[in-house]
N, C-alpha and C. Protein backbone atom coordinates (compact mmCIF):
# COMPACT_ATOMS: atom_id res chain seq x y z
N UNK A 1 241.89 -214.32 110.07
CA UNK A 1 240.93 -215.08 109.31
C UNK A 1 240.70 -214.41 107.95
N UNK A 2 240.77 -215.29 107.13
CA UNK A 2 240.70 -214.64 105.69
C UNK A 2 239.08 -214.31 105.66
N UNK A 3 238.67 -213.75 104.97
CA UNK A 3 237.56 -212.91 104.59
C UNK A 3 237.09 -213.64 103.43
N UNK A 4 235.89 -214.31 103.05
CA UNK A 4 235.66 -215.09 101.73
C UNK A 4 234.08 -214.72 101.03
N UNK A 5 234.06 -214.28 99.69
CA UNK A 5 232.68 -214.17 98.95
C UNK A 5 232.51 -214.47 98.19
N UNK A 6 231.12 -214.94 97.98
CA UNK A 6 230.97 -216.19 96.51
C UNK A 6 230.34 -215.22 95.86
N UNK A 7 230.17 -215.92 94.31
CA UNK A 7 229.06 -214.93 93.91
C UNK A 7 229.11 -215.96 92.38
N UNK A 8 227.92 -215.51 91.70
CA UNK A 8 227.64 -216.27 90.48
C UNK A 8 226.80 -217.52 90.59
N UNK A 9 225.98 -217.63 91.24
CA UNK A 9 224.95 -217.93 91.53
C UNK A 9 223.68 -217.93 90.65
N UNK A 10 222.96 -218.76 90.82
CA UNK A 10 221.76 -218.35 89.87
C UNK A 10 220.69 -219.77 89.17
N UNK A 11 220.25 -219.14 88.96
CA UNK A 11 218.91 -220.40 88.31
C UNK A 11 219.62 -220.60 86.73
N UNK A 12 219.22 -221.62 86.26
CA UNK A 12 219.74 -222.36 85.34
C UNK A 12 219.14 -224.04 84.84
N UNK A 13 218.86 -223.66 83.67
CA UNK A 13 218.10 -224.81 83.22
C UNK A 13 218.83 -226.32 83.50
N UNK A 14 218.64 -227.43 83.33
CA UNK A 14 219.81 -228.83 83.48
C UNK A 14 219.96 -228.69 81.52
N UNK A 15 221.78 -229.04 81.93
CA UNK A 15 222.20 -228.96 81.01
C UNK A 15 222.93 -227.51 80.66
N UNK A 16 222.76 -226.61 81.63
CA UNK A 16 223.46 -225.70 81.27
C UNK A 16 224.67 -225.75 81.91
N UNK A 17 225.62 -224.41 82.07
CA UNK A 17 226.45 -223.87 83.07
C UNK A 17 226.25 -222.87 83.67
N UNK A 18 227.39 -222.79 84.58
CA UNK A 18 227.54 -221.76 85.72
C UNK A 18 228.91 -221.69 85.82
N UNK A 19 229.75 -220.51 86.71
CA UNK A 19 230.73 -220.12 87.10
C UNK A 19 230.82 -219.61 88.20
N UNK A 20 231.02 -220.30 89.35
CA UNK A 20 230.96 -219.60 90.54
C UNK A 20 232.26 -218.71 91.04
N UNK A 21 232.50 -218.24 91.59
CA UNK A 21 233.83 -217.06 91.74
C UNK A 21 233.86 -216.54 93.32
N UNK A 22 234.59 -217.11 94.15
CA UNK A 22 234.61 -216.54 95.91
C UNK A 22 235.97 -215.88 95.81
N UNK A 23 236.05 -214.62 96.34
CA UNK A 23 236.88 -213.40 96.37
C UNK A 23 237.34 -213.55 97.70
N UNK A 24 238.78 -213.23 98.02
CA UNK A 24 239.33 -213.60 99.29
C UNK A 24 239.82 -212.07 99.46
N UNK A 25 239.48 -211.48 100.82
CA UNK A 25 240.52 -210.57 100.93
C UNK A 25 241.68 -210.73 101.99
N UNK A 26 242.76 -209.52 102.26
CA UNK A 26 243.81 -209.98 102.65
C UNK A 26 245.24 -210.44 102.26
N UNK A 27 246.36 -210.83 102.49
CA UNK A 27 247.49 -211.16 101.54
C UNK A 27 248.33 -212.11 101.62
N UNK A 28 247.44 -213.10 101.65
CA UNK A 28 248.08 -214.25 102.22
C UNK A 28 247.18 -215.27 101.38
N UNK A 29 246.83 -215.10 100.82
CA UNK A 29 245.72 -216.10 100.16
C UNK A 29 246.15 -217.21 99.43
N UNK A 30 247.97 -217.36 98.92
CA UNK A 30 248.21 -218.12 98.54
C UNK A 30 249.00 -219.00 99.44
N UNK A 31 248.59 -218.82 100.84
CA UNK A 31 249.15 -219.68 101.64
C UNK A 31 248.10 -220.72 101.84
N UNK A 32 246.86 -220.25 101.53
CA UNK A 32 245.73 -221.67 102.10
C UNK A 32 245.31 -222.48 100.97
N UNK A 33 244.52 -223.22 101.39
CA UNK A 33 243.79 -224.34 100.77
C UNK A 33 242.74 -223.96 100.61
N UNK A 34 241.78 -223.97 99.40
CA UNK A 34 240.74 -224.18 98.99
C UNK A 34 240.17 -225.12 99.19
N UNK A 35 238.18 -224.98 99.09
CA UNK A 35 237.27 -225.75 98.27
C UNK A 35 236.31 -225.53 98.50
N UNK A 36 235.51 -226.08 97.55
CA UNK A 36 234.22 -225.88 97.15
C UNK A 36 232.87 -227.00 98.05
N UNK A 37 232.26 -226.60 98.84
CA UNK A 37 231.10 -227.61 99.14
C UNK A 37 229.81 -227.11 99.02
N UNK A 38 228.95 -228.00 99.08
CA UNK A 38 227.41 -227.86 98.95
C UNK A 38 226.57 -228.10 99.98
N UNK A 39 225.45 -227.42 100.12
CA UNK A 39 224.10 -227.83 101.10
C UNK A 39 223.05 -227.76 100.46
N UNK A 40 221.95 -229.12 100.50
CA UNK A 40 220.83 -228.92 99.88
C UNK A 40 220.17 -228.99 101.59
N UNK A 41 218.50 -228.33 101.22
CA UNK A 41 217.79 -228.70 102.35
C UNK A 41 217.70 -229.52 102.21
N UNK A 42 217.71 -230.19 104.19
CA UNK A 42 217.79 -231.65 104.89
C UNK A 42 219.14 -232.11 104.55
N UNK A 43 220.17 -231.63 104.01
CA UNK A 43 221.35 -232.83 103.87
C UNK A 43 222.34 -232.27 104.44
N UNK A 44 223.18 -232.67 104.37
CA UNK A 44 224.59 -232.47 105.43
C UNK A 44 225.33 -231.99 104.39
N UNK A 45 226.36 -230.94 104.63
CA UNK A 45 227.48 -229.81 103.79
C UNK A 45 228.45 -231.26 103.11
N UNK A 46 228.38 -231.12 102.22
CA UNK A 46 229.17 -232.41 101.57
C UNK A 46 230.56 -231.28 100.58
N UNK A 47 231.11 -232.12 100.20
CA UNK A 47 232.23 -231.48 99.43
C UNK A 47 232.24 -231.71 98.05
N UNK A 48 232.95 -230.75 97.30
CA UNK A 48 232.27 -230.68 95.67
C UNK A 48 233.87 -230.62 95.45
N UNK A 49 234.52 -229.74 95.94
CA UNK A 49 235.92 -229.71 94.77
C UNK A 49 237.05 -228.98 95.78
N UNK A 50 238.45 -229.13 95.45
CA UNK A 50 239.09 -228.61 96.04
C UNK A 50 240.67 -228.41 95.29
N UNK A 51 241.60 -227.87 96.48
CA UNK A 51 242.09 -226.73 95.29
C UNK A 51 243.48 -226.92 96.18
N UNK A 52 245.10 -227.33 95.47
CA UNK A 52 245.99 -226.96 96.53
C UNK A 52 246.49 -225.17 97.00
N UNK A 53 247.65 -225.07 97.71
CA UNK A 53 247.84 -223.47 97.64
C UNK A 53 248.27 -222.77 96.18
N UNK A 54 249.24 -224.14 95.51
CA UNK A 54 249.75 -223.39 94.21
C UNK A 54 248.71 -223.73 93.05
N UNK A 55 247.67 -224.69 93.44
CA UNK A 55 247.00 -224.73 92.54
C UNK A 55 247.20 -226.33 91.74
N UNK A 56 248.83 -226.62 91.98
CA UNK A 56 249.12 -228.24 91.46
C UNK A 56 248.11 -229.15 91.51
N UNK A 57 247.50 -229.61 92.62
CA UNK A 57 246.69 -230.39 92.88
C UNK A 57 245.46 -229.75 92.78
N UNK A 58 244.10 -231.08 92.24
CA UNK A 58 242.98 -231.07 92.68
C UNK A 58 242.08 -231.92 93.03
N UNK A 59 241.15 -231.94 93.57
CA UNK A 59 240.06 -233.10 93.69
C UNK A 59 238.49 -232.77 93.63
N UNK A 60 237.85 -234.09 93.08
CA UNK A 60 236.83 -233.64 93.17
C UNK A 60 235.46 -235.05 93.88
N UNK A 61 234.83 -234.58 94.22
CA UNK A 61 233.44 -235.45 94.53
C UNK A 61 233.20 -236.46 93.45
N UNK A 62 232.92 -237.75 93.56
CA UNK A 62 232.64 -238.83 92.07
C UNK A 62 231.62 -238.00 91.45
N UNK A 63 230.27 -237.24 92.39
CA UNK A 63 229.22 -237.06 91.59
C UNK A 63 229.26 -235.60 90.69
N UNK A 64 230.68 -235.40 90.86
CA UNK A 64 230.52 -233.62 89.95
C UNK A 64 231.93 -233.93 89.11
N UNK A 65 232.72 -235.43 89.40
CA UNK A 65 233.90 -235.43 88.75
C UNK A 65 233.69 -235.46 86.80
N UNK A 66 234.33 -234.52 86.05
CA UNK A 66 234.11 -234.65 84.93
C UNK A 66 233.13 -233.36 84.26
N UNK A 67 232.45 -233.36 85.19
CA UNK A 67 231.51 -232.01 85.20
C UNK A 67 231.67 -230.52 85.54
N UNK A 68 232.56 -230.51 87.07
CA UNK A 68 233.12 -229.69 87.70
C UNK A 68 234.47 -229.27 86.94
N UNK A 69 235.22 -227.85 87.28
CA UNK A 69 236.42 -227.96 87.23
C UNK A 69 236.85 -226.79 88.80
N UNK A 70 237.72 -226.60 89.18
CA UNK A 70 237.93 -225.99 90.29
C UNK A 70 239.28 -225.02 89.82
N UNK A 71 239.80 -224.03 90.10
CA UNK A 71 240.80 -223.57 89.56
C UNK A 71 241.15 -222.18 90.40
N UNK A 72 242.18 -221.72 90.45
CA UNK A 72 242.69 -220.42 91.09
C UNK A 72 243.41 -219.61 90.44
N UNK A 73 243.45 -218.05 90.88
CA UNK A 73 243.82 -217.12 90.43
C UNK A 73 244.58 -216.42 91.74
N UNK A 74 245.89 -216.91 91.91
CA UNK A 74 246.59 -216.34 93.27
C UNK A 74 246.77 -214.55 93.21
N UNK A 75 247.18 -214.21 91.91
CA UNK A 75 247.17 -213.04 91.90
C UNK A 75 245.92 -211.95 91.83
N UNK A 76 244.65 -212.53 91.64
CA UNK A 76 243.27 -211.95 91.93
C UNK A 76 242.84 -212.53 92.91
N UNK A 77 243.45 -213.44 94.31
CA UNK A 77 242.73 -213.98 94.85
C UNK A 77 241.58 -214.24 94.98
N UNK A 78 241.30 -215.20 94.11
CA UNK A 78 240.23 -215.41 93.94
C UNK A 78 240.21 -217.24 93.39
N UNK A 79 239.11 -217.87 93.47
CA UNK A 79 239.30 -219.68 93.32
C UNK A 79 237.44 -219.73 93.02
N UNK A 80 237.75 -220.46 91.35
CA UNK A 80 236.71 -220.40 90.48
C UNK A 80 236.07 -221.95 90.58
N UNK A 81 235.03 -221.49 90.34
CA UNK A 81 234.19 -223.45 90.31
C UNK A 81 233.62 -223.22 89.00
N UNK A 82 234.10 -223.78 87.57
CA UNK A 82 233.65 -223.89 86.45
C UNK A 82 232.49 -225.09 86.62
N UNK A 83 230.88 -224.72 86.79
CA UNK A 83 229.75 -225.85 86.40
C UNK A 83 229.41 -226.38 84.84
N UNK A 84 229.60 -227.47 84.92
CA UNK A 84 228.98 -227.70 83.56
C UNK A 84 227.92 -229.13 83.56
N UNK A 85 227.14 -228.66 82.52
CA UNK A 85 225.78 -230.21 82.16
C UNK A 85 225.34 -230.32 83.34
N UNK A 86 224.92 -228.88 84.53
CA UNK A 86 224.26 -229.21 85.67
C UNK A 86 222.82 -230.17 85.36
N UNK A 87 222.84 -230.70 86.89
CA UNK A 87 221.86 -231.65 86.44
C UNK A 87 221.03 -230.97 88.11
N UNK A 88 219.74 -231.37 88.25
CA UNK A 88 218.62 -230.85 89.15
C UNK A 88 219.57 -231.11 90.33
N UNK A 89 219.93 -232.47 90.52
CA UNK A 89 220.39 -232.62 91.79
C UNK A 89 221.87 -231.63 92.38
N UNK A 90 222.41 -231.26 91.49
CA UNK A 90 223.17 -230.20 92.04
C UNK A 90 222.60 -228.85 92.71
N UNK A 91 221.26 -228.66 92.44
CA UNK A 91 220.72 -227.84 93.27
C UNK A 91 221.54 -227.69 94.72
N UNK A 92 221.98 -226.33 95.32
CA UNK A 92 222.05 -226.44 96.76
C UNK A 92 222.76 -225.05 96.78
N UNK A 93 223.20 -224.59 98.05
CA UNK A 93 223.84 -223.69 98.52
C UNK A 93 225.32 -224.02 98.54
N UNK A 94 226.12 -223.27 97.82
CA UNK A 94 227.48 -223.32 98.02
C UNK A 94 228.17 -222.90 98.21
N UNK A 95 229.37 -223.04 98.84
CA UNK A 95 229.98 -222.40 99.97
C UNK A 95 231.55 -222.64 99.64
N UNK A 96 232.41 -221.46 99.34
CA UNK A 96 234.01 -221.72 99.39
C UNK A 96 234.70 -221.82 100.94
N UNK A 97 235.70 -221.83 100.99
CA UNK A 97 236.73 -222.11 102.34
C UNK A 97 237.61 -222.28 102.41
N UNK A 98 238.51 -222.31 102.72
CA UNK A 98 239.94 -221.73 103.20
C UNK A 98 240.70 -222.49 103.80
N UNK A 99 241.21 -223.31 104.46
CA UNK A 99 242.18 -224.06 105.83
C UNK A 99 243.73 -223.99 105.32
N UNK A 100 244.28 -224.69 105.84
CA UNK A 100 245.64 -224.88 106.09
C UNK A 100 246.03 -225.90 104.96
N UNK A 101 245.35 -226.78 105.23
CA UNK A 101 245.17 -228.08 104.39
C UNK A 101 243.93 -228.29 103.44
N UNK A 102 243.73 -229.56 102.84
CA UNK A 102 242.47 -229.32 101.73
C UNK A 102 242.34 -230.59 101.93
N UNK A 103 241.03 -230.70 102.98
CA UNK A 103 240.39 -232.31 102.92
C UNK A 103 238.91 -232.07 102.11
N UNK A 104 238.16 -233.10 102.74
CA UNK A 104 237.01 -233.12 102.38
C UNK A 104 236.25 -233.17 103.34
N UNK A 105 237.03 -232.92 104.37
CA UNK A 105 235.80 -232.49 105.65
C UNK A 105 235.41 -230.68 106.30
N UNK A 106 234.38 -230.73 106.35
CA UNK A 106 233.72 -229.18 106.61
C UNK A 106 234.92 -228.68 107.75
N UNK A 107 235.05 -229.51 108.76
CA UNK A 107 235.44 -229.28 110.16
C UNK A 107 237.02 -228.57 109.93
N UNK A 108 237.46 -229.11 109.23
CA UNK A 108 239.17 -228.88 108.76
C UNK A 108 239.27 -227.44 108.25
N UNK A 109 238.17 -226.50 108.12
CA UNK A 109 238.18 -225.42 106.94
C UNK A 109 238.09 -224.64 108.68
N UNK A 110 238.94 -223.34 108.39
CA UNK A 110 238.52 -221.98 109.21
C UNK A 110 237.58 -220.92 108.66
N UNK A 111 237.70 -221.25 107.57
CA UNK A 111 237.31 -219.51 106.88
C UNK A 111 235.95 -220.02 106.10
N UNK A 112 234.73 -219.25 105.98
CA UNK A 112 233.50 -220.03 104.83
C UNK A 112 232.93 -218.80 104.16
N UNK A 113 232.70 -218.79 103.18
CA UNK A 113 232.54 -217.23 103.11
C UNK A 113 230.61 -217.49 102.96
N UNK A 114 229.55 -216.88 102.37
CA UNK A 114 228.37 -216.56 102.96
C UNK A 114 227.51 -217.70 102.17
N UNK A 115 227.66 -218.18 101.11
CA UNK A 115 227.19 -219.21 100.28
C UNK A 115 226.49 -218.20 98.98
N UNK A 116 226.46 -219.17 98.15
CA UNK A 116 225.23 -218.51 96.92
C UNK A 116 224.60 -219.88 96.30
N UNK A 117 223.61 -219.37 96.01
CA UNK A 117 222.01 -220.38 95.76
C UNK A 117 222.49 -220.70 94.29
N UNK A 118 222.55 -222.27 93.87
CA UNK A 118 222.56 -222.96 92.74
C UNK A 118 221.03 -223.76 92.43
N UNK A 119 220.23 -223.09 91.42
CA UNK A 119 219.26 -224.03 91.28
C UNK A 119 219.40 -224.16 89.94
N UNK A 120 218.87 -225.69 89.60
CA UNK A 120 218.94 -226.66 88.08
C UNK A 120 217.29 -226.68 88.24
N UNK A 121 216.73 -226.33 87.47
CA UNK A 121 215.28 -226.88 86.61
C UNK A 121 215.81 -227.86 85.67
N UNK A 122 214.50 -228.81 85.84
CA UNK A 122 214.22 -229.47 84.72
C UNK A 122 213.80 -229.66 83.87
């Protein structure tokens, strides 16, 4: 099981950015799949962005498409979530992950690494 940590986290006015950054250890990291999801309290882990192994492909959620960018660094293992023009409702806990494949369901991922706190003021 790959080993996963987010970090870059933080309070932030709407309208600003963020850069989130989850660190993989291990040496195999360019065999999996990425992505990025969210939890606000009361709601269910939804999916924000995702990432193929070489990086070719990506996808994203309608409500962060344009806003988000998702991107990897195989040789720092490591897979970046560029935020931009956050808006309040992106508030939540977010969480990178790992699988075989890259859906948009929580269940499909093995690996989650610990989350870090995104809050937007208004």
């Amino acid at each position: 099981q790959v080993q996963l940590v987010e970090s870059g986290g933080g309070l932030v006015q709407a309208g600003g950015s963020l850069r989130l950054s989850c660190a993989a250890s291990g040496r195999t990291f360019s065999t999996y799949g990425m992505a990025w999801f969210r939890q606000a309290p009361g709601k269910d882990r939804e999916f924000v962005a995702g990432i193929t192994k070489s990086g070719a492909n990506t996808g994203y959620a309608d409500s962060v498409k344009g806003r988000f960018t998702i991107s990897r660094d195989n040789a720092k293992n490591t897979v970046y979530l560029q935020m931009n023009s956050l808006k309040p409702e992106d508030t939540a806990v977010y969480y990178c992950a790992a699988g075989q494949i890259v859906t948009s369901r929580p269940l499909d991922f093995g690996s989650w690494g610990q989350g870090t706190q995104v809050t937007v003021s208004s």
